[in-house]
Protein backbone atom coordinates (compact mmCIF):
# COMPACT_ATOMS: atom_id res chain seq x y z
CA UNK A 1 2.47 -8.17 -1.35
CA UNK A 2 4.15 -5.10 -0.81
CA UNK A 3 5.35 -1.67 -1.99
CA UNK A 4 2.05 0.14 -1.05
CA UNK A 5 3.85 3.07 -2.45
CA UNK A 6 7.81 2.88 -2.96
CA UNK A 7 5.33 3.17 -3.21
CA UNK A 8 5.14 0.74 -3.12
CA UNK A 9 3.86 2.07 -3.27
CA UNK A 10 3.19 0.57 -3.27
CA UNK A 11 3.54 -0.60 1.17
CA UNK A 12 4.05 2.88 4.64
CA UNK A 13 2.49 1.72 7.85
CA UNK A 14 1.18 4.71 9.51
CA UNK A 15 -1.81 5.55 12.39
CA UNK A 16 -4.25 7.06 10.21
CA UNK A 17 -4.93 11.02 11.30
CA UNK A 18 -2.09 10.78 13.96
CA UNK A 19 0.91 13.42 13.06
CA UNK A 20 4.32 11.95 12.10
CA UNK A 21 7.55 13.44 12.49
CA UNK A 22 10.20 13.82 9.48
CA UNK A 23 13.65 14.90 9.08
CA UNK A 24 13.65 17.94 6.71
CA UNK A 25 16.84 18.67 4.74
CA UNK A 26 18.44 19.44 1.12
CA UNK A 27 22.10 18.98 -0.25
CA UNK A 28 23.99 18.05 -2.76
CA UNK A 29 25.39 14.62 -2.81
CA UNK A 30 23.44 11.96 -1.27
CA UNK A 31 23.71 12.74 2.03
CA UNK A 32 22.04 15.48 4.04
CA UNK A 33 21.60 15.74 8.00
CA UNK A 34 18.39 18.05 9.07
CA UNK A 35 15.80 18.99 11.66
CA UNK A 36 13.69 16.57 12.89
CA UNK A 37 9.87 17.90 11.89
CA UNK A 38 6.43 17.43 12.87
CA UNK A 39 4.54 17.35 9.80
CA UNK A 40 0.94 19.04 9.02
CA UNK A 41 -1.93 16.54 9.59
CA UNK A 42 -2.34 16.45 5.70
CA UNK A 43 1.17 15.01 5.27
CA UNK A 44 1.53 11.21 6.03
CA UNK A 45 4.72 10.24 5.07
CA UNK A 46 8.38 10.99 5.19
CA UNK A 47 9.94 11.34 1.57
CA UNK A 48 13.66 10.87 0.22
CA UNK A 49 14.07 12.17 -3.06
CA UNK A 50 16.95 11.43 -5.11
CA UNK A 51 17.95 13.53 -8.39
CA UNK A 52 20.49 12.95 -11.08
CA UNK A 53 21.44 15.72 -13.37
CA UNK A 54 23.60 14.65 -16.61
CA UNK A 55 22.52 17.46 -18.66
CA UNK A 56 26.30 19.55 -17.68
CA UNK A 57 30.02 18.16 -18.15
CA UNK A 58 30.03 16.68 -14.17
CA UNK A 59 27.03 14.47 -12.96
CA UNK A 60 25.66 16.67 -10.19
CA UNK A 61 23.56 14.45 -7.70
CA UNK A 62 21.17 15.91 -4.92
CA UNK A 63 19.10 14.57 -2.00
CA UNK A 64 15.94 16.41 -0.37
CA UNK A 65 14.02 14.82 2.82
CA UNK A 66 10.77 16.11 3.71
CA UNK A 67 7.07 15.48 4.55
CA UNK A 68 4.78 15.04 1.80
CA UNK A 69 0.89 13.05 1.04
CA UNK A 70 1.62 9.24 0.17
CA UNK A 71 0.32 11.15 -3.81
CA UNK A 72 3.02 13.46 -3.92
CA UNK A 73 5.85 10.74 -3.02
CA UNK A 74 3.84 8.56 -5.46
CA UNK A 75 4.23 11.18 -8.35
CA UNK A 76 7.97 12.32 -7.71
CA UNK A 77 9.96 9.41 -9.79
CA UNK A 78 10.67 10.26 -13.02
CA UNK A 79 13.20 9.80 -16.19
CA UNK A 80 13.69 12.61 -18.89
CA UNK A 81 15.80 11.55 -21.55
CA UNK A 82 17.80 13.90 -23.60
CA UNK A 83 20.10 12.07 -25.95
CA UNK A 84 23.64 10.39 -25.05
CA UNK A 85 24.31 10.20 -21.54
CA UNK A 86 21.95 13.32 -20.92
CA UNK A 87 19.24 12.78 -18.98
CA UNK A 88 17.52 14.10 -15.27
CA UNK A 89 16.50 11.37 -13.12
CA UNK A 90 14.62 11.02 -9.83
CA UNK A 91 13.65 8.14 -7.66
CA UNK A 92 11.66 8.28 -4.26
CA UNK A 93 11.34 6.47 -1.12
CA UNK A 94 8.29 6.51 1.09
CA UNK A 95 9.00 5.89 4.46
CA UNK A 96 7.96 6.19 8.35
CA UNK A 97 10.34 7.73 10.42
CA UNK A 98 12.82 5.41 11.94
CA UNK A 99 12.92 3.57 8.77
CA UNK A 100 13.84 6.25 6.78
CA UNK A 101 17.15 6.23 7.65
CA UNK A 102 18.15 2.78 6.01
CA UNK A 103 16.94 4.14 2.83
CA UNK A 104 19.59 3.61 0.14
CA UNK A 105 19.38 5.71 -3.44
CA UNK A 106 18.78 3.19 -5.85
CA UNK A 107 19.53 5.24 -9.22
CA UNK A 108 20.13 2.26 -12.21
CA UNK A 109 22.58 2.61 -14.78
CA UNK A 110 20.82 5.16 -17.43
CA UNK A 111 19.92 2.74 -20.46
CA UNK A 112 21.83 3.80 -23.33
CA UNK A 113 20.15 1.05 -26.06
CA UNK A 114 18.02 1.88 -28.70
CA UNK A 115 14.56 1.33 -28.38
CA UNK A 116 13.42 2.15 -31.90
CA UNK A 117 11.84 5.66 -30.91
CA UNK A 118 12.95 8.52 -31.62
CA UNK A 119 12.08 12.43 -30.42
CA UNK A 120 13.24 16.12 -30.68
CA UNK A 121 14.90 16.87 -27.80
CA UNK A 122 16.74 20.26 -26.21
CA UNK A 123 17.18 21.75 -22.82
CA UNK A 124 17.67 26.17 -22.61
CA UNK A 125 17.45 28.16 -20.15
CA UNK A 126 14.75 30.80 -22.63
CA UNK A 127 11.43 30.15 -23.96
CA UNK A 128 12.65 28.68 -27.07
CA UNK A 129 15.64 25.73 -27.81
CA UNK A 130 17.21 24.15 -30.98
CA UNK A 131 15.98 20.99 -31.41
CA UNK A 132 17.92 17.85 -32.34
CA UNK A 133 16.40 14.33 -33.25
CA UNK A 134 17.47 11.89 -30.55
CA UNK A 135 17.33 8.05 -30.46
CA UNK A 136 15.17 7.04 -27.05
CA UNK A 137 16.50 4.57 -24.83
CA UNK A 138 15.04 1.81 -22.49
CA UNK A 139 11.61 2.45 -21.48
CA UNK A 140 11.47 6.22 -23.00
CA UNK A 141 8.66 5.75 -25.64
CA UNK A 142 7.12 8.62 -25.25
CA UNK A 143 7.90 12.20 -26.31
CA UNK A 144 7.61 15.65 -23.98
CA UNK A 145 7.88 19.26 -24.10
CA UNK A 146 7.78 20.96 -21.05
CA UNK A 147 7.86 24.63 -20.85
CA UNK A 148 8.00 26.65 -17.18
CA UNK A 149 8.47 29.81 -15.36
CA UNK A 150 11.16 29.02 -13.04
CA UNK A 151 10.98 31.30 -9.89
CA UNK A 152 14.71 32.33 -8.25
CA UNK A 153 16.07 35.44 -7.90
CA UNK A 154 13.77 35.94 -10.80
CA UNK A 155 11.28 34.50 -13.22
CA UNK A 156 13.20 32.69 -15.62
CA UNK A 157 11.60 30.44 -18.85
CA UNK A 158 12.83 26.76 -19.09
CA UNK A 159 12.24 24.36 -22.05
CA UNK A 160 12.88 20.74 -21.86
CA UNK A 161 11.99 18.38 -24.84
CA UNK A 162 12.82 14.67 -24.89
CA UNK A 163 12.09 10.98 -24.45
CA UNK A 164 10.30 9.76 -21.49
CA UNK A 165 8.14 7.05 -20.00
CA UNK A 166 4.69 6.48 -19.59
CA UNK A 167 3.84 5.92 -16.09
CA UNK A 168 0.90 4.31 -14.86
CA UNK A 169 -2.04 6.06 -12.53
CA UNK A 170 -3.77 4.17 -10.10
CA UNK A 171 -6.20 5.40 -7.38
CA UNK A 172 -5.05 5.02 -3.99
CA UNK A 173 -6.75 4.79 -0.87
CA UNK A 174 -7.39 2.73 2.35
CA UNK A 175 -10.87 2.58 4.57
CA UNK A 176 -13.19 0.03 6.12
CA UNK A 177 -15.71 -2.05 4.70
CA UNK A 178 -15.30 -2.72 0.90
CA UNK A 179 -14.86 0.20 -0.67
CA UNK A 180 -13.11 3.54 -1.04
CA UNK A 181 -12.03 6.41 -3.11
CA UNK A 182 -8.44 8.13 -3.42
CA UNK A 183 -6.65 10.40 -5.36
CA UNK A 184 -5.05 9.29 -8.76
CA UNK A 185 -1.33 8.63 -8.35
CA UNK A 186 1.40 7.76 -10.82
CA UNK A 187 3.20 4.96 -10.00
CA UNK A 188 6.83 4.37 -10.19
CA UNK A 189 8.20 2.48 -13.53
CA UNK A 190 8.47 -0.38 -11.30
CA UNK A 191 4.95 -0.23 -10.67
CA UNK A 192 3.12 -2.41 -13.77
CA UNK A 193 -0.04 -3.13 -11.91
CA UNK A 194 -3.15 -1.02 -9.92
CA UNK A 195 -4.03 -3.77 -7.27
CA UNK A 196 -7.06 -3.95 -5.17
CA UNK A 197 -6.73 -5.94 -2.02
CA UNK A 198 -9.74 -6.97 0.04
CA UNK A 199 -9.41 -8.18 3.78
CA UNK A 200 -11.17 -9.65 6.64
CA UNK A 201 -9.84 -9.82 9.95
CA UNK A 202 -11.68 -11.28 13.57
CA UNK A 203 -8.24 -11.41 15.45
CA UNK A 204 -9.32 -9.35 17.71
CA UNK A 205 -12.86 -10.83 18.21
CA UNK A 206 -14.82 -8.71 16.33
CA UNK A 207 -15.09 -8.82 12.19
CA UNK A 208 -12.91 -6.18 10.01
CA UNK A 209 -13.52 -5.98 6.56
CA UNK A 210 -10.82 -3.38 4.88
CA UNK A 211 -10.13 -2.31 1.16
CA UNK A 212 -6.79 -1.08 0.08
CA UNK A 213 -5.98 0.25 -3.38
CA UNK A 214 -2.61 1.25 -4.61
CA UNK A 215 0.03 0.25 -7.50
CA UNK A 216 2.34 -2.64 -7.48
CA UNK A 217 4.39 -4.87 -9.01
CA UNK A 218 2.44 -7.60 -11.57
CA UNK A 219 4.52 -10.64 -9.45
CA UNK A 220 2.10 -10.23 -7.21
CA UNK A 221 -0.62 -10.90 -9.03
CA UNK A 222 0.39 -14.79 -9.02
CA UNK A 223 -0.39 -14.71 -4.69
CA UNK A 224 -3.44 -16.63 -4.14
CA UNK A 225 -6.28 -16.00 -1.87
CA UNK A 226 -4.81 -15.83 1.46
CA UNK A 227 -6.57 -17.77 4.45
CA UNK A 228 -4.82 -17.83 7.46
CA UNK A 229 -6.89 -19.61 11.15
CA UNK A 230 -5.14 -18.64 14.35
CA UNK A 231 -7.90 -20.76 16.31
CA UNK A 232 -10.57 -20.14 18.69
CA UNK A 233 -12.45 -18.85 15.65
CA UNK A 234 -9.96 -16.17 14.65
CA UNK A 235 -8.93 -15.59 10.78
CA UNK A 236 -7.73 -13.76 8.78
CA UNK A 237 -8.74 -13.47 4.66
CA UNK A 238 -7.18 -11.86 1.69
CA UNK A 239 -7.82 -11.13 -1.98
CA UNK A 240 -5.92 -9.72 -4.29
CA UNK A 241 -7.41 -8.00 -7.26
CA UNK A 242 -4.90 -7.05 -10.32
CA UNK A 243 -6.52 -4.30 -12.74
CA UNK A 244 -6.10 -1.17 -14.59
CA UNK A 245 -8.73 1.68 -15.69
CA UNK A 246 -11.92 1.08 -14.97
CA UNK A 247 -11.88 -2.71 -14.01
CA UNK A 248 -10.35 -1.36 -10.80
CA UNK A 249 -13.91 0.51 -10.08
CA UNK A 250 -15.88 -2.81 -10.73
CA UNK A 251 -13.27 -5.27 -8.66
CA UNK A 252 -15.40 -7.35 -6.03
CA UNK A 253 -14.15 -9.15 -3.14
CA UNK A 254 -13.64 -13.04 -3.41
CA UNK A 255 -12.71 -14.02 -0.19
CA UNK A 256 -11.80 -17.76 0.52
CA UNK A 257 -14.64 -19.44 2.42
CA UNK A 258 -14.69 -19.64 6.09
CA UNK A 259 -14.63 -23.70 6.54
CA UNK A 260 -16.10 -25.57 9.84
CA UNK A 261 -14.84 -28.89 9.25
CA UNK A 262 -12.13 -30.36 10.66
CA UNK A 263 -9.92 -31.98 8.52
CA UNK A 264 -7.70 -34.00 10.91
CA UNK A 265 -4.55 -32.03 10.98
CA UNK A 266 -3.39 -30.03 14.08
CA UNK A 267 -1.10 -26.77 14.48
CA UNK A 268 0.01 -24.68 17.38
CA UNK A 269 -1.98 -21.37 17.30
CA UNK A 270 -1.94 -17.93 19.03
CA UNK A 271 -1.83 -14.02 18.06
CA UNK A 272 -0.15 -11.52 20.23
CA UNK A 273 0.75 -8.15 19.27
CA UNK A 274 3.59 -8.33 22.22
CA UNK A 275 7.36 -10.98 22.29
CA UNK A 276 5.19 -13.25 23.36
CA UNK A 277 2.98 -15.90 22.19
CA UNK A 278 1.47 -18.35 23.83
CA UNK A 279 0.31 -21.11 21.54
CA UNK A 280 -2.16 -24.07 21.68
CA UNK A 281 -2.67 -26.96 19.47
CA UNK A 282 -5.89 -26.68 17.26
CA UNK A 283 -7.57 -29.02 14.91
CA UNK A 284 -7.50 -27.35 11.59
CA UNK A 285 -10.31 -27.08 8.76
CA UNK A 286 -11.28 -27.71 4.92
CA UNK A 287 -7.87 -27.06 3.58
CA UNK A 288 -5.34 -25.79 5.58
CA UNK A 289 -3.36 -29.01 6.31
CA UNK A 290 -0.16 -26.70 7.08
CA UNK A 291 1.27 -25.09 9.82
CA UNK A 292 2.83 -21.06 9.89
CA UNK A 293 4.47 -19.42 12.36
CA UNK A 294 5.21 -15.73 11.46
CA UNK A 295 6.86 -13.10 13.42
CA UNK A 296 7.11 -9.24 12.14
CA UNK A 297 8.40 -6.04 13.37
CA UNK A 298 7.55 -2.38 11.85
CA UNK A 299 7.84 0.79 13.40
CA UNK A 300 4.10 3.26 13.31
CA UNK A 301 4.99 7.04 14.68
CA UNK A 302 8.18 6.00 15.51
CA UNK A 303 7.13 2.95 18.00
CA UNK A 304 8.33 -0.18 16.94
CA UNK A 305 5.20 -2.72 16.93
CA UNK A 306 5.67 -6.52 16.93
CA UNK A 307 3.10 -9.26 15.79
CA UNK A 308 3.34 -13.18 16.04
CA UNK A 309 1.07 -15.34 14.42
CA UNK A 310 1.04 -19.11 14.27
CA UNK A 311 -1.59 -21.17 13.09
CA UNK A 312 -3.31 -23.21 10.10
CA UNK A 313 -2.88 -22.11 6.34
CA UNK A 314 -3.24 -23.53 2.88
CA UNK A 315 -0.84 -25.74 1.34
CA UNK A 316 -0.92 -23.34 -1.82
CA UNK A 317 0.25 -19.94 0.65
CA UNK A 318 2.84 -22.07 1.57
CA UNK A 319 4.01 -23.00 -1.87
CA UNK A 320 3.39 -19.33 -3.30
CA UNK A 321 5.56 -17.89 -0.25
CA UNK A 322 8.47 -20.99 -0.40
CA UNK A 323 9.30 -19.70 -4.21
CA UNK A 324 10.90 -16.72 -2.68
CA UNK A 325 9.58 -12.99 -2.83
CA UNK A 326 12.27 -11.17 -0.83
CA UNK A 327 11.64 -8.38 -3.39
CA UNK A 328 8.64 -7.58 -2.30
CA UNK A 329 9.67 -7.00 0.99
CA UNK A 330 10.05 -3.17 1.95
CA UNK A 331 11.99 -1.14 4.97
CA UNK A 332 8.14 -0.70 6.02
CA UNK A 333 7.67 -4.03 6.89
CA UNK A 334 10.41 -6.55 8.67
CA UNK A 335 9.68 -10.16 8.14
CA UNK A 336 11.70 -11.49 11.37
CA UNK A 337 10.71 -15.02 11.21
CA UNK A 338 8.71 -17.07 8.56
CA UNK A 339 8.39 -21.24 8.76
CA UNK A 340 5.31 -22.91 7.17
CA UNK A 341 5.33 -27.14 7.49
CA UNK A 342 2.76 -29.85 7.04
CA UNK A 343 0.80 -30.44 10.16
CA UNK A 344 2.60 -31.12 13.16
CA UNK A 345 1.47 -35.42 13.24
CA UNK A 346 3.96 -35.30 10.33
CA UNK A 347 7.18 -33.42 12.07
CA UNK A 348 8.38 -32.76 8.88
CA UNK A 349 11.25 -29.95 8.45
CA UNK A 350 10.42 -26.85 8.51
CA UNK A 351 11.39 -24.69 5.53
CA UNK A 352 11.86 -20.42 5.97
CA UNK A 353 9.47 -18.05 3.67
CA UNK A 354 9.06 -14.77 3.02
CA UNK A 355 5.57 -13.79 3.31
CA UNK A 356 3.50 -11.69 0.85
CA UNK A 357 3.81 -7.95 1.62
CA UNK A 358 0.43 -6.92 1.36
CA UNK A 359 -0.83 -9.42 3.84
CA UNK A 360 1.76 -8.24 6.58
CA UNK A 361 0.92 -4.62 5.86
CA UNK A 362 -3.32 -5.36 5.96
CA UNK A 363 -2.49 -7.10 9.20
CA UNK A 364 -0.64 -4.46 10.31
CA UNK A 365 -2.78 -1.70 9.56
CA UNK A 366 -5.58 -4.13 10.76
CA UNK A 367 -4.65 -3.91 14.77
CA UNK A 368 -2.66 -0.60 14.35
């Protein structure tokens, strides 16, 4: 599962407390060329920001790149709606470094149907505007008024009234063990879900229990418990919790049980965070009666780091990842190879996958 943050959000693969480096710029237009920065320990991701301004005669786009807390890229999208073909729009990317700079603005047509709701809406430049009833478009349900002190050359009053959308908030954090506690973010309108995703790792011969919490997108809610056996007694586990409000503060891991016995089938196993993997065949347990072999690239403090994994999984991963969820995929994570098979006795075809972002980014953050 992915998009921790593009969240997401959803999905940023960074060294926790280790400073990264972002290119800091502004311009109009959608392209801007800046300094390359080292950000303040409390910022932990590069941002692109992408605004649309309708409100005057010519469409006047902008783009700003800078370092900012996974929150504050979190709570930068946004749509305000101010009748016909007037609106200010902003989307965000999250993103680490090198892989900012195959970010693309993705800005949607502005949705111009009728959604049955309707709102006063005005933008001045004063304390005070002329209202006009407006029909709201898409998903602008809501109604705002916004009034600010705009600081320039000199304090200046700005009222904005309109249709928007009501985001989602979901806590996000990441820590050891089973538990932890974030700040709330807002998601993105893409965003429909707060997910909780549990994880247990012994790849590296020693047990790793990690918690993640951030928002995501409700298709990945259908991913089932991930269980993943890379022989000589490593695994890997995953569960994914889908919630909102306060079911988030009550979601308990479920992780699939570790089986013992061997159920007959064989795969080629090995983990190696290097180009190279050296695998062996292993008689695989309880359920896993197919074989993965997964290769993936992403890039932490500008380094790229590369992980291969082959070894026994469920037949229900394997079905899950074979119905395609490229969209899930972000620039934070690159999926380089993917085949999952029955057991090797069979020599059956193999077939490529996509798999889940969220257990390429656990892994990830797992041995990072």
């Amino acid at each position: 599962m992915q998009d921790l943050l593009k969240l997401s959000i959803f999905f940023v693969l960074l060294t926790r407390g280790a400073s990264i480096t972002c290119e800091v710029c502004s311009a109009e237009g959608y392209i801007c060329n800046g300094t390359l920065t080292t950000c303040a320990p409390e910022k932990d991701t590069c941002m692109i920001a992408y605004s649309e301004n309708t409100l005057r005669e010519n469409v006047e786009r902008s783009v700003d790149k800078d370092c900012v807390t996974l929150e504050e890229c979190a709570n930068t999208a946004m749509e305000l709606y101010f009748g016909p073909g007037k609106a200010l729009r902003i989307v965000a990317s999250c993103c680490n470094e090198k892989m900012c700079g195959i970010v693309n603005p993705n800005l949607p047509p502005l949705e111009m149907k009728w959604n049955g709701k309707q709102c006063p809406a005005c933008h001045e430049w004063s304390n005070t505007c002329k209202e006009e009833v407006v029909n709201c478009t898409g998903a602008n349900i809501y109604c705002f008024d916004i009034s600010a002190h705009v600081h320039s050359e000199k304090i200046v009053d700005r009222t904005l009234k309109g249709c928007t959308s009501a985001s989602l908030e979901c806590e996000v954090c990441y820590g050891l063990g089973t538990r932890c506690s974030g700040k709330m973010a807002t998601c993105s309108p893409k965003k429909d879900t707060c997910v909780v995703a549990f994880a247990e790792s012994t790849l590296e011969g020693r047990k790793i229990r990690t918690v993640e919490k951030t928002c995501d997108s409700s298709k990945v809610c259908s991913t089932p418990s991930a269980f993943f056996y890379l022989g000589l007694g490593r695994t890997f586990r995953m569960y994914l919790v889908c919630c909102t409000g306060d079911n988030c503060k009550n979601a308990k891991p479920k992780l699939p049980q570790v089986e013992r016995k061997v159920n007959g089938k064989q795969c080629p196993t090995c983990y190696s965070s290097s180009d190279v993997c050296h695998a062996k065949v292993v008689n695989c347990t309880g359920l896993e009666s197919y074989c993965f072999d997964v290769a993936t690239s992403t890039y932490i403090n500008g380094q790229r780091q590369r992980s291969i994994m082959k070894g026994c999984t469920t037949k229900s991963i394997c079905a899950s990842i074979n119905r395609g969820q490229a969209d899930l995929l972000t620039g934070a994570d690159v999926v380089e190879k993917a085949t999952c098979t029955p057991e090797i006795s069979r020599g059956s075809q193999s077939s490529a996958l996509l798999l889940p972002t969220f257990p390429v980014l656990l892994l990830q953050k797992i041995l990072s």
